[in-house]
Protein backbone atom coordinates (compact mmCIF):
# COMPACT_ATOMS: atom_id res chain seq x y z
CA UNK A 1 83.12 2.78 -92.52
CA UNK A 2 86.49 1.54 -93.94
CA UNK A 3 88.93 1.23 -90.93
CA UNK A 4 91.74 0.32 -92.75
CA UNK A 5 91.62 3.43 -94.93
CA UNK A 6 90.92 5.03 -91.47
CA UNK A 7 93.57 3.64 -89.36
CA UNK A 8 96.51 3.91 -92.61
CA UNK A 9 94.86 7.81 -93.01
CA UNK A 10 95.86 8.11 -89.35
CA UNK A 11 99.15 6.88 -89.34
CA UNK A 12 100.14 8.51 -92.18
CA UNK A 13 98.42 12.01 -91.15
CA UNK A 14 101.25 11.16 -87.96
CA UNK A 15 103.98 10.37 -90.36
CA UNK A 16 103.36 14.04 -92.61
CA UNK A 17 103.09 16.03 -89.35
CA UNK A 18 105.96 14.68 -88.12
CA UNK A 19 107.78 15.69 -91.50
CA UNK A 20 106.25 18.85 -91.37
CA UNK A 21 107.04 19.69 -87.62
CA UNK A 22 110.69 19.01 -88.37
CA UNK A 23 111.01 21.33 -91.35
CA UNK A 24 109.07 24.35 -89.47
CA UNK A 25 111.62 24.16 -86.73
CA UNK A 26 114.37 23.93 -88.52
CA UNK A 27 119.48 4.15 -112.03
CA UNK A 28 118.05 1.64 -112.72
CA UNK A 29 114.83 -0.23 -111.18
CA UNK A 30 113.56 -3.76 -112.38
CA UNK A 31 111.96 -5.97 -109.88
CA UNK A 32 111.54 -9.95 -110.35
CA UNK A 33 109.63 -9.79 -107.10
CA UNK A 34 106.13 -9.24 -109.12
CA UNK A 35 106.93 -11.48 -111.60
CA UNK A 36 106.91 -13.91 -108.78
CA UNK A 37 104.07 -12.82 -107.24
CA UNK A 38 102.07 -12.30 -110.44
CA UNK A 39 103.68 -14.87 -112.05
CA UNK A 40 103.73 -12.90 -115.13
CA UNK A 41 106.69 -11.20 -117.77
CA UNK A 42 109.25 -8.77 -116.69
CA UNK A 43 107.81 -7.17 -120.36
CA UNK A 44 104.06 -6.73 -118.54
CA UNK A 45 105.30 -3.55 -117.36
CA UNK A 46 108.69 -2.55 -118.87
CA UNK A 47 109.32 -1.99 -122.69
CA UNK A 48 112.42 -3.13 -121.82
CA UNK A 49 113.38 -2.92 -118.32
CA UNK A 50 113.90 -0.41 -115.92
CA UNK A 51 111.55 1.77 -118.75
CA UNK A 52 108.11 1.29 -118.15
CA UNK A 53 105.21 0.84 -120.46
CA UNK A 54 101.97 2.65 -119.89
CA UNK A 55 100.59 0.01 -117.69
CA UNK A 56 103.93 -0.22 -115.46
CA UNK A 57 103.12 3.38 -115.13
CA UNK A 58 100.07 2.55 -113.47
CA UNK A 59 101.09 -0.38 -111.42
CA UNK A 60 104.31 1.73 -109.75
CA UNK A 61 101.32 4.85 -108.71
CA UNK A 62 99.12 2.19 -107.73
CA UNK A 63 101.56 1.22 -104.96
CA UNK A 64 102.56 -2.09 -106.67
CA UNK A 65 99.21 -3.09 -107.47
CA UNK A 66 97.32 -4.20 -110.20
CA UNK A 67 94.92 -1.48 -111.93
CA UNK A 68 91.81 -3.12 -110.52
CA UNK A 69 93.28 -5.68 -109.05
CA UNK A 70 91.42 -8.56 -107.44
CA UNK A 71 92.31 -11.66 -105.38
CA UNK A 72 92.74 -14.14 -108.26
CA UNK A 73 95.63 -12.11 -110.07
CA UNK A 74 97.79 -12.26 -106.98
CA UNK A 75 99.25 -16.08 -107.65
CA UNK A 76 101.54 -16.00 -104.34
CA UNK A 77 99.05 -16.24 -101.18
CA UNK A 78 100.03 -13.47 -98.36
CA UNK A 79 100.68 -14.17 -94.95
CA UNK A 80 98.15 -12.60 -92.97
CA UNK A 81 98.96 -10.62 -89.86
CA UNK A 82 95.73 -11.28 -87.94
CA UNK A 83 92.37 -11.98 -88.44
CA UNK A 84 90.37 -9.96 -90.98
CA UNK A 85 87.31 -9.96 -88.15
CA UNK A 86 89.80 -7.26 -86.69
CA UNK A 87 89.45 -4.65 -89.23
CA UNK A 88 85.68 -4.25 -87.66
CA UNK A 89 87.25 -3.89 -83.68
CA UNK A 90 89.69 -1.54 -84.92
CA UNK A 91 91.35 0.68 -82.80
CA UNK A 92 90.06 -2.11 -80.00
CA UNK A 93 91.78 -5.05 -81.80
CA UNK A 94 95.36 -4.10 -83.41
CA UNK A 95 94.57 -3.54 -87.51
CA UNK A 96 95.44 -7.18 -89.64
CA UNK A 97 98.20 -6.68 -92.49
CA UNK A 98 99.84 -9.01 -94.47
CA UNK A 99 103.63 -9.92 -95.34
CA UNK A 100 104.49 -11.04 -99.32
CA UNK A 101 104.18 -14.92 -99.75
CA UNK A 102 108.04 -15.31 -99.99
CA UNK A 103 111.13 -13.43 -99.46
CA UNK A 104 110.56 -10.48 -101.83
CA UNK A 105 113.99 -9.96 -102.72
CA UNK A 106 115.33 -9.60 -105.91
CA UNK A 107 119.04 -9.21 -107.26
CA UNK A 108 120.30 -7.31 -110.70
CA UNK A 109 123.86 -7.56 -111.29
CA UNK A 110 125.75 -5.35 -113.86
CA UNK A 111 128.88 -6.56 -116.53
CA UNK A 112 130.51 -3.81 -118.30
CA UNK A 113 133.19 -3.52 -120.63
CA UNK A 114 134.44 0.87 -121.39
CA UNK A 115 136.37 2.03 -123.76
CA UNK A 116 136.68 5.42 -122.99
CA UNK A 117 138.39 8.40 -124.55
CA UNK A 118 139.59 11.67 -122.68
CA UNK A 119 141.12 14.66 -123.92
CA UNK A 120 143.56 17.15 -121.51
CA UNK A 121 144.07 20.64 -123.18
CA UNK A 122 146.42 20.75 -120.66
CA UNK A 123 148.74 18.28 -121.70
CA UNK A 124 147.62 18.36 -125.33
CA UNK A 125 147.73 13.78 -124.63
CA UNK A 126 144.47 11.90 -125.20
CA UNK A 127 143.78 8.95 -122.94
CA UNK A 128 142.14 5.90 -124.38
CA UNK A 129 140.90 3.39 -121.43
CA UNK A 130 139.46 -0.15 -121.76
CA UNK A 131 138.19 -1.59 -118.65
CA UNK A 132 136.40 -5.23 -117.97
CA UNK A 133 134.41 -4.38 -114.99
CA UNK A 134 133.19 -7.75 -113.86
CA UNK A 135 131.00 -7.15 -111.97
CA UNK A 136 130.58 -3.45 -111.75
CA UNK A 137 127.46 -3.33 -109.72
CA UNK A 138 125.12 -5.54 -107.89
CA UNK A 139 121.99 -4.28 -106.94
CA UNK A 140 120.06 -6.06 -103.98
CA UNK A 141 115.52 -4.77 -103.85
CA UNK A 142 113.32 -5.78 -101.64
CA UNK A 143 109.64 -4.57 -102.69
CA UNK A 144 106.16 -5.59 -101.70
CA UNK A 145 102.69 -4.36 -100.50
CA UNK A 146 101.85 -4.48 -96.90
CA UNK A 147 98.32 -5.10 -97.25
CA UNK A 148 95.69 -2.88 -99.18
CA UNK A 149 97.34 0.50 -98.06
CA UNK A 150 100.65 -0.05 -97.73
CA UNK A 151 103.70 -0.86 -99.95
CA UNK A 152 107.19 -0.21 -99.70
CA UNK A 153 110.83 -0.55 -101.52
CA UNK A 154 114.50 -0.27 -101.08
CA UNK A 155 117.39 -1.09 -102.80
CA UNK A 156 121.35 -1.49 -101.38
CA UNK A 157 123.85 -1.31 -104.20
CA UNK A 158 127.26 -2.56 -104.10
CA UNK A 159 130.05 -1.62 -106.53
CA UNK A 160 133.22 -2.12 -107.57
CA UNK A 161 135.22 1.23 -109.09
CA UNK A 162 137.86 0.18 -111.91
CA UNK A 163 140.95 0.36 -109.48
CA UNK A 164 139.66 -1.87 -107.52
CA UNK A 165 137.71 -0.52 -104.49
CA UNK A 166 134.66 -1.06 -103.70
CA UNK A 167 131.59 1.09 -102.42
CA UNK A 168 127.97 0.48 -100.68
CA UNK A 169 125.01 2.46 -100.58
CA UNK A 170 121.55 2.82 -99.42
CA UNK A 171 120.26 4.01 -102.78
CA UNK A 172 116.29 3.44 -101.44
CA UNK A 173 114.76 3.05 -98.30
CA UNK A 174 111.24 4.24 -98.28
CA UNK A 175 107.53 3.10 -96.63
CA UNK A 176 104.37 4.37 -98.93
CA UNK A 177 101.06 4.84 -97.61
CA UNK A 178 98.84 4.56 -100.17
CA UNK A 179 95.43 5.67 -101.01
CA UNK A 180 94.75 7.32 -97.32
CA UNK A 181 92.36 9.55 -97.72
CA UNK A 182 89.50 10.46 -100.94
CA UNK A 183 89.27 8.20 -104.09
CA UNK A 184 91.18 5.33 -104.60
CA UNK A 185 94.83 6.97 -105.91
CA UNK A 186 94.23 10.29 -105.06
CA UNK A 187 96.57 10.79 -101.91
CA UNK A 188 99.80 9.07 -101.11
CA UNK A 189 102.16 9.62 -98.78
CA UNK A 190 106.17 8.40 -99.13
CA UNK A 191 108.65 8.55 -96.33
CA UNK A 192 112.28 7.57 -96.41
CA UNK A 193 115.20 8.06 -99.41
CA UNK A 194 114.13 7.83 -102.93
CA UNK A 195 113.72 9.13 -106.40
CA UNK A 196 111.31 11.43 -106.18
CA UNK A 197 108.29 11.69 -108.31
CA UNK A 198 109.67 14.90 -109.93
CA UNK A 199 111.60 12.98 -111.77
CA UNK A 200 108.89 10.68 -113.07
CA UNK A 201 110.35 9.35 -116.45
CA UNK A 202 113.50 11.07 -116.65
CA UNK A 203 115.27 10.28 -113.59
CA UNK A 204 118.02 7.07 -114.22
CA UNK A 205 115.86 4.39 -112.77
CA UNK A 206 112.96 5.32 -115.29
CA UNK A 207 115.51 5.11 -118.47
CA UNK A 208 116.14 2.68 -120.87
CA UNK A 209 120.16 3.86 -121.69
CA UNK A 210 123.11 2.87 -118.98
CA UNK A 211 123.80 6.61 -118.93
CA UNK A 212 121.36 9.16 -117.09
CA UNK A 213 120.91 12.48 -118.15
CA UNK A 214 123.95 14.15 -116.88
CA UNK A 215 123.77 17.29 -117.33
CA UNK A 216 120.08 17.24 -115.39
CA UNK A 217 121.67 16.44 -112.14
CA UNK A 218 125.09 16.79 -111.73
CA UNK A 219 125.78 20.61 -112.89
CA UNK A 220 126.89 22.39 -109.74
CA UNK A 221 125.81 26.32 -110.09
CA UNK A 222 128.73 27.31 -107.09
CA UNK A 223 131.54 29.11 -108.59
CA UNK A 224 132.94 32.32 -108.86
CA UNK A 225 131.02 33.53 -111.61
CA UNK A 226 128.82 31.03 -111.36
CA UNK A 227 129.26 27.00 -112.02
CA UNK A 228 131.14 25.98 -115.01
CA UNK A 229 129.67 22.38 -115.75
CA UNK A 230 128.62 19.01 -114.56
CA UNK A 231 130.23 17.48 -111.62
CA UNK A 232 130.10 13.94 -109.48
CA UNK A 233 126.46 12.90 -108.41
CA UNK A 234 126.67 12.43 -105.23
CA UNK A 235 124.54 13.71 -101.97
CA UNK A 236 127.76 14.47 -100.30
CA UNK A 237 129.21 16.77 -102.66
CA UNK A 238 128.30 20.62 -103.77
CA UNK A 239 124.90 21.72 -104.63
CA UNK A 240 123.80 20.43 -107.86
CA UNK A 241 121.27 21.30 -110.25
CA UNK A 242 119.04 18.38 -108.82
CA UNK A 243 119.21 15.82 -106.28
CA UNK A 244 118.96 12.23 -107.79
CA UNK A 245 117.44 11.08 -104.91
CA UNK A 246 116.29 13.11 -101.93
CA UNK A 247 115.54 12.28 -98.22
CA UNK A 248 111.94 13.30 -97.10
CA UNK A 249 108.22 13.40 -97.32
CA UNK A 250 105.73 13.26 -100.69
CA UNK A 251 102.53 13.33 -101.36
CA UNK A 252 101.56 12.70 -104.71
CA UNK A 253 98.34 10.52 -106.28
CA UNK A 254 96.24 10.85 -109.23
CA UNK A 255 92.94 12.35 -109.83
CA UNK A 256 90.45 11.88 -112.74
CA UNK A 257 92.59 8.86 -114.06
CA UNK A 258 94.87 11.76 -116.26
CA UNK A 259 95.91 14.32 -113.95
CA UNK A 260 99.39 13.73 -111.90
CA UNK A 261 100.76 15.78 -108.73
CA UNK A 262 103.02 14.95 -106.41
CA UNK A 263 104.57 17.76 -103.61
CA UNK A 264 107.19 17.44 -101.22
CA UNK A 265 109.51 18.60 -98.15
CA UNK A 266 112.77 17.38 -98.40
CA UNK A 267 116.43 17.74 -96.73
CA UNK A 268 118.42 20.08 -98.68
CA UNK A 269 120.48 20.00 -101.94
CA UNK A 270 124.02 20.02 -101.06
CA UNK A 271 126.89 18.24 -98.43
CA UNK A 272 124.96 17.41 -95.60
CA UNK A 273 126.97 17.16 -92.25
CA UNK A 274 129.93 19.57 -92.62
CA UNK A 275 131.01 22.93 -90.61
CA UNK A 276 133.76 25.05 -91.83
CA UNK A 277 134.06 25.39 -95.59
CA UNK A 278 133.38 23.03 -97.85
CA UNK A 279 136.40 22.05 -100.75
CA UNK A 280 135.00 19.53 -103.36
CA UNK A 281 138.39 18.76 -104.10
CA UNK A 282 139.30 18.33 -100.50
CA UNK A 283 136.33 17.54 -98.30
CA UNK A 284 138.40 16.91 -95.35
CA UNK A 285 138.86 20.79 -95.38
CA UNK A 286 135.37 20.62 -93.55
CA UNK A 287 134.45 19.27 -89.81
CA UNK A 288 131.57 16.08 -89.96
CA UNK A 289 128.41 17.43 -87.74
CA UNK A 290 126.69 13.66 -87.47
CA UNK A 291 123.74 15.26 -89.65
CA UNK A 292 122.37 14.74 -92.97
CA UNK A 293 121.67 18.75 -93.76
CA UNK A 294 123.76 21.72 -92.51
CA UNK A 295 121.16 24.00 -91.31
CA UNK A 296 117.36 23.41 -90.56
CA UNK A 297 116.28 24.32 -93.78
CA UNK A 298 114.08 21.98 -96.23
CA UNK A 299 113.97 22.15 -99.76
CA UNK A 300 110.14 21.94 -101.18
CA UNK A 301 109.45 20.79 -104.62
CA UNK A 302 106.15 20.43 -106.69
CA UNK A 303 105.06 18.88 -110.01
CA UNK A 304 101.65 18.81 -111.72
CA UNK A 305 101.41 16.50 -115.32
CA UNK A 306 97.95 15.50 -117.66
CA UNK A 307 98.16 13.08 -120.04
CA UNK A 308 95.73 13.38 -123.07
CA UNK A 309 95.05 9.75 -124.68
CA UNK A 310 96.41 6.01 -123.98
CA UNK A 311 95.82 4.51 -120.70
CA UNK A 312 94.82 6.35 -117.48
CA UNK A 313 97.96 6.90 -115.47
CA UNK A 314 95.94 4.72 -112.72
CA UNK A 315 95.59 2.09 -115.23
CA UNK A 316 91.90 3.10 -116.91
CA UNK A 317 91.14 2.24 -120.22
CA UNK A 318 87.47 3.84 -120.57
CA UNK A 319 87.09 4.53 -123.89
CA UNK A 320 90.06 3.82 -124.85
CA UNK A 321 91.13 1.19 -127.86
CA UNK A 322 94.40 0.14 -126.96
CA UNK A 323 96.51 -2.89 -129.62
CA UNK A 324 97.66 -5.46 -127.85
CA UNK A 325 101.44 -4.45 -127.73
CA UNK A 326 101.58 -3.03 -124.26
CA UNK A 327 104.39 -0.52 -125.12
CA UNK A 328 101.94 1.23 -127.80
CA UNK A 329 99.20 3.71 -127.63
CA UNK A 330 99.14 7.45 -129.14
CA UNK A 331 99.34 9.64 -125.91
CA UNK A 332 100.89 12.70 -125.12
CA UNK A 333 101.49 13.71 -121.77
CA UNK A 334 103.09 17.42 -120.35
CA UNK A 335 103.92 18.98 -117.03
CA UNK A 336 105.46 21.35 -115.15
CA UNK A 337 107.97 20.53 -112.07
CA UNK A 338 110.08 23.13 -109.42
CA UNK A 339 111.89 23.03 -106.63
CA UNK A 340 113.16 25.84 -104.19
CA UNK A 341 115.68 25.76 -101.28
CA UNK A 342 117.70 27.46 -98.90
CA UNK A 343 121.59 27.28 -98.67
CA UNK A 344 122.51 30.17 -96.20
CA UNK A 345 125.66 28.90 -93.72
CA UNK A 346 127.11 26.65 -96.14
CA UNK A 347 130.17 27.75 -97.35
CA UNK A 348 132.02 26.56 -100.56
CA UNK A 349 136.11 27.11 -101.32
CA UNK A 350 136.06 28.99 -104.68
CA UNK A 351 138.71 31.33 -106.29
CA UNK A 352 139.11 34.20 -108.40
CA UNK A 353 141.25 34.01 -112.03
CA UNK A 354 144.36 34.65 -109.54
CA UNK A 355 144.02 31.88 -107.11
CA UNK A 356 142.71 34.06 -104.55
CA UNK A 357 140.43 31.92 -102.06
CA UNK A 358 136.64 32.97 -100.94
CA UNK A 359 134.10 31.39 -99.78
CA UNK A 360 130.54 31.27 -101.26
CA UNK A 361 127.03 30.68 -100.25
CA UNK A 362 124.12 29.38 -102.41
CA UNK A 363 121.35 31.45 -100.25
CA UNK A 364 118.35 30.91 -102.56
CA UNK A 365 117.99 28.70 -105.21
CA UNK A 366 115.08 27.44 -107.46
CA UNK A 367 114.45 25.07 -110.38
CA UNK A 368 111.68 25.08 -112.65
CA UNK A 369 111.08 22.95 -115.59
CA UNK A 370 108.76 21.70 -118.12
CA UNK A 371 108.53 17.88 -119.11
CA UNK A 372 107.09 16.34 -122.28
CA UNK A 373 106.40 12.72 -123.32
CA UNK A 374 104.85 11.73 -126.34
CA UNK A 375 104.43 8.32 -127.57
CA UNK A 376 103.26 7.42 -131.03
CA UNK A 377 103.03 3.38 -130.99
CA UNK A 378 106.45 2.11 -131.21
CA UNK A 379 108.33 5.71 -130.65
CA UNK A 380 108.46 7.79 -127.88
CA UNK A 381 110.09 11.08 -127.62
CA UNK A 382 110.50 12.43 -124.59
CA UNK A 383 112.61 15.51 -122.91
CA UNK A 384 113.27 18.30 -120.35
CA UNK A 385 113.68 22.02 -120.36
CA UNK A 386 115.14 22.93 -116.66
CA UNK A 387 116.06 26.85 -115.62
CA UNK A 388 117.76 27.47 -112.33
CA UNK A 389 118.05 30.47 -110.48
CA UNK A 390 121.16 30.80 -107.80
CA UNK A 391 121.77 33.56 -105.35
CA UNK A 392 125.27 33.23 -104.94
CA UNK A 393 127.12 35.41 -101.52
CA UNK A 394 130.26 35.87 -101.84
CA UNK A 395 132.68 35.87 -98.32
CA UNK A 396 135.75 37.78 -97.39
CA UNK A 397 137.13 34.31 -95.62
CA UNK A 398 138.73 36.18 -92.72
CA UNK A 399 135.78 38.61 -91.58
CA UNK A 400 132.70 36.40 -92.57
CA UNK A 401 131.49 39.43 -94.20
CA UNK A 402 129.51 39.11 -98.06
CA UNK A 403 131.87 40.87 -100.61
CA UNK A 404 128.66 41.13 -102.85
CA UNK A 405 125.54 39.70 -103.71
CA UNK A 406 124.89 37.90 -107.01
CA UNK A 407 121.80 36.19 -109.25
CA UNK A 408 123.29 33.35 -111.51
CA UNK A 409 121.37 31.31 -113.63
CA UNK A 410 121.63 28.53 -116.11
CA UNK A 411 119.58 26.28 -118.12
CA UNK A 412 119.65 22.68 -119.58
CA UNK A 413 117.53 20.43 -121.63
CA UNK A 414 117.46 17.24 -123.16
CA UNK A 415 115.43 15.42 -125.77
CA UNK A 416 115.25 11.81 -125.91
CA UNK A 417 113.59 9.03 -128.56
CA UNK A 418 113.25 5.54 -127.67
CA UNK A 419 111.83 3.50 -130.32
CA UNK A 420 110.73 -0.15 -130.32
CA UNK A 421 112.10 -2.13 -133.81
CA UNK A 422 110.44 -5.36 -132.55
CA UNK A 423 110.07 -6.64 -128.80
CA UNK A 424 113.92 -7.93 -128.45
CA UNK A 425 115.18 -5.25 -130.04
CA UNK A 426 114.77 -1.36 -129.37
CA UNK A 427 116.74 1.65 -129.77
CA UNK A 428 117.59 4.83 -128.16
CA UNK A 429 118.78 8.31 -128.81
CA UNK A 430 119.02 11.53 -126.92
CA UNK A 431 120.57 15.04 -127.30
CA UNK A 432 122.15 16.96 -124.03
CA UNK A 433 122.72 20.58 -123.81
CA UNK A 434 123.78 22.89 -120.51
CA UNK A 435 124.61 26.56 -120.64
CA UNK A 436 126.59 27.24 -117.51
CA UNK A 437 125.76 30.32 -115.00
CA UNK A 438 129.17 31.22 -115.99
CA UNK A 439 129.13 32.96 -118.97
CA UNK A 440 132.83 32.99 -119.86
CA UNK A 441 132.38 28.68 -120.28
CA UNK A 442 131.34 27.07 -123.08
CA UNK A 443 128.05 25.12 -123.47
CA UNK A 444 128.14 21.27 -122.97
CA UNK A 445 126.42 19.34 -125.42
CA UNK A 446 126.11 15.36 -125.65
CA UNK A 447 124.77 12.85 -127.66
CA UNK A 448 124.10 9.54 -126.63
CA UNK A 449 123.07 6.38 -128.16
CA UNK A 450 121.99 2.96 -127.80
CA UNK A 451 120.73 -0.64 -128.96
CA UNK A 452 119.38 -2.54 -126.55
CA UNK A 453 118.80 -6.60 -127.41
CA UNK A 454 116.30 -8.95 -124.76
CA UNK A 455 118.00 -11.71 -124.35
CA UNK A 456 115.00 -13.18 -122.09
CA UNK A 457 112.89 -11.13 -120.26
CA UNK A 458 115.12 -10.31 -117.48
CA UNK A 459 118.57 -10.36 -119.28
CA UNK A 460 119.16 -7.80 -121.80
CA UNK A 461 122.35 -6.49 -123.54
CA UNK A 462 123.60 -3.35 -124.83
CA UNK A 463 126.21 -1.44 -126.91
CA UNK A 464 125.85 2.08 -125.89
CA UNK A 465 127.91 5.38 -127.23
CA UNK A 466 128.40 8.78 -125.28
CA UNK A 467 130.21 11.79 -127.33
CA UNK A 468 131.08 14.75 -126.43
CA UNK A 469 129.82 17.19 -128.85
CA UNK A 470 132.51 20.12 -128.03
CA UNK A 471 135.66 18.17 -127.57
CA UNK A 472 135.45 14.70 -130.41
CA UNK A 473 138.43 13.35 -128.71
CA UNK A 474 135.91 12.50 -125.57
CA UNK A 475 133.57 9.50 -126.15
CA UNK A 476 132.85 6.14 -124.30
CA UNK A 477 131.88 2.71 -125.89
CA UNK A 478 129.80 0.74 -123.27
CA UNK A 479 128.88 -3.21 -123.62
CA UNK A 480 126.59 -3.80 -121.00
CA UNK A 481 125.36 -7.33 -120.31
CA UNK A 482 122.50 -7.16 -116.89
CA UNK A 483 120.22 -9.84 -115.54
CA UNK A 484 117.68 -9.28 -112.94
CA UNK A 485 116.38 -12.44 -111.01
């Protein structure tokens, strides 16, 4: 009988229930810490960090372990919590764990110098900005495993916005219980904020560039006739397209070494905490509740991926011939992802062509997608196709009562190819495109480059471009110098 499997199935079974109880009734990711403790390369499991090679791929799903891992790779002795003998007197004798070896703390800070370019049809004036923001972020992980079943991660960024102020966040806070119940990677369970596996590869903290994949998650579909384009990324503002990192409960594990799923409940998409209606451009319009979510509602999403050649996505190589450069294999891997949610009671400020003010509710709304990743030894191309579905309610402001009922939809995709030109050196380019719900806007289309140069194995520079494919006159020039230690 395995009573630690046992004992982390149980208190993870607690920690799902509990998730599940409540919703009946109602960037950028490199970690020093397992260099330390492996005392291996940054470049063991990133191409270039925070993208991950094949085998990092394995060692994030295996809860920051080792594929087949054994006591001798671990080169930073634990602290054991208790005496292994307990594991046999469990649940008379409290279960042993263990605590990392040191402090497992890490720090990436973040130099960049923008030039940026902006055009105001307005005005008919083009604004040219050059800003040295030293620092512009500092990013503080801690990250470790908590024994055989457990791991865990969070992150607290600080940054400093070009006139001058300064904000904090809890970008990641999240416990994993891993491997609780069947095979060896099958079933996980995460609890706390985080990127969700949804995301897995496309998200910000999975990519190579400085600039995530706008218009994936920050289009907000609330408007009159539907949303008009890409807005802040925030969890406090408007619905958007997706959330870049939720606040809830996933399961996800891997079966059969190829097949990926992951599932979750989640807090819903939107401003969380606010009564009244909400004004993006004026959020004090709207009364603070204390909460995260305005209603009771949870959002649920769901992906399912198989990957056909290369490494196991738990780290098996049966069969495989695999070169020695750990960012190449030929492998292609393809999935679907969704998501589906509930915004009745929230209400948005929005406007007709005449300045008329309504409100609006996002009642229903659903996401589905299809993800592709192909690598080829030293290219991989990679991309998303993404529909959403909103039903939109529009509200006479002074009787509460819907005007009329409409089904918006847009869609967005990207395509992205990152290709190694030697170890130090490795490129990037990606395409962007977004057709609004609202018909009467344009499509926004981007294109976005970048050369990356490893410096060392934790400090890498770039020179990245952004252009606006409609409007020329709006581009950014990034020079990006990061070090993770």
């Amino acid at each position: 009988m395995n009573f630690p499997r046992i004992h982390l199935r149980a208190l993870g079974g607690l920690a799902l229930a509990a998730g599940l109880l409540l919703g009946l009734a109602t960037p950028l990711q490199a970690f020093p810490i397992f260099a330390r403790k492996y005392r291996t390369s940054c470049t063991t499991c990133h191409t270039v960090y925070p993208k991950l090679n094949p085998f990092g791929e394995a060692f994030r799903l295996n809860g920051y372990r080792m594929p087949q891992e054994t006591e001798d790779l671990v080169k930073q002795e634990p602290v054991s919590l208790g005496a292994p003998a307990y594991k046999r007197l469990w649940p008379s004798a409290v279960m042993p764990s263990q605590l990392p070896g040191n402090a497992p703390l890490a720090v990436n800070v973040k130099m960049e110098s923008t030039n940026s370019s902006s055009y105001d049809p307005a005005t008919g004036k083009t604004t040219t900005h050059n800003d040295f923001q030293f620092p512009q972020e500092v990013n503080l992980f801690a990250a470790g495993t908590l024994g055989d079943h457990m791991s865990f991660m969070s992150e607290l960024t600080f940054g400093e916005n070009p006139d001058g102020s300064t904000t904090s966040e809890i970008e990641h806070a999240r416990l994993d219980f891993d491997s609780i119940a069947g095979p060896d990677h099958l079933v996980n369970l995460r609890v706390g904020k985080f990127a969700p596996n949804l995301y897995d590869g496309f998200q910000e903290m999975w990519l190579m560039t400085d600039n995530g994949v706008d218009t994936m998650f920050t289009y907000n579909p609330v408007g009159y006739r539907g949303g008009v384009g890409s807005g802040a990324d925030d969890l406090a503002t408007p619905i958007i397209s997706l959330p870049a990192r939720v606040r809830g409960i996933e399961l996800y594990g891997v079966a059969a070494h190829r097949f990926f799923y992951t599932v979750g409940l989640m807090s819903k998409i939107g401003p969380g905490g606010y009564t009244g209606t909400y004004n993006a451009a004026d959020p004090t319009t709207a009364t603070p509740t204390g909460n995260f979510g305005n209603n009771a509602h949870k959002d649920i999403y769901a992906r399912i991926d198989y990957k056909f050649g290369g490494m196991g996505l738990d780290g098996n190589t049966d069969g495989v011939n695999l070169p020695p450069e750990n960012w190449r294999e030929n492998s292609l891997r393809v999935g679907l992802l969704g998501l589906t949610g509930n915004g009745r009671d929230i209400n948005f400020a929005v406007a007709d062509s005449l300045g008329n003010p309504f409100n609006m509710q996002d009642v229903n709304y659903t996401r589905a997608g299809v993800f592709g990743s192909w690598i080829y030894s030293d290219l991989n191309v990679f991309g998303v196709y993404l529909r959403g579905n909103d039903k939109l309610d529009l509200i006479d402001p002074a009787t509460s009562q819907v005007l009329n009922e409409n089904t918006r939809s847009y869609d967005t995709w990207f395509t992205q190819a990152d290709y190694v030109i030697n170890p130090t050196f490795i490129t990037s380019v990606r395409y962007e495109h977004l057709r609004p719900a609202d018909t009467s806007v344009k499509a926004e289309r981007f294109m976005n480059l970048n050369l990356t140069y490893l410096v060392y194995a934790n400090v890498k520079t770039m020179l990245e471009y952004r252009q606006d494919l409609n409007e020329n006159r709006n581009n950014q020039l990034n020079v990006v110098l990061r070090a993770a230690f």
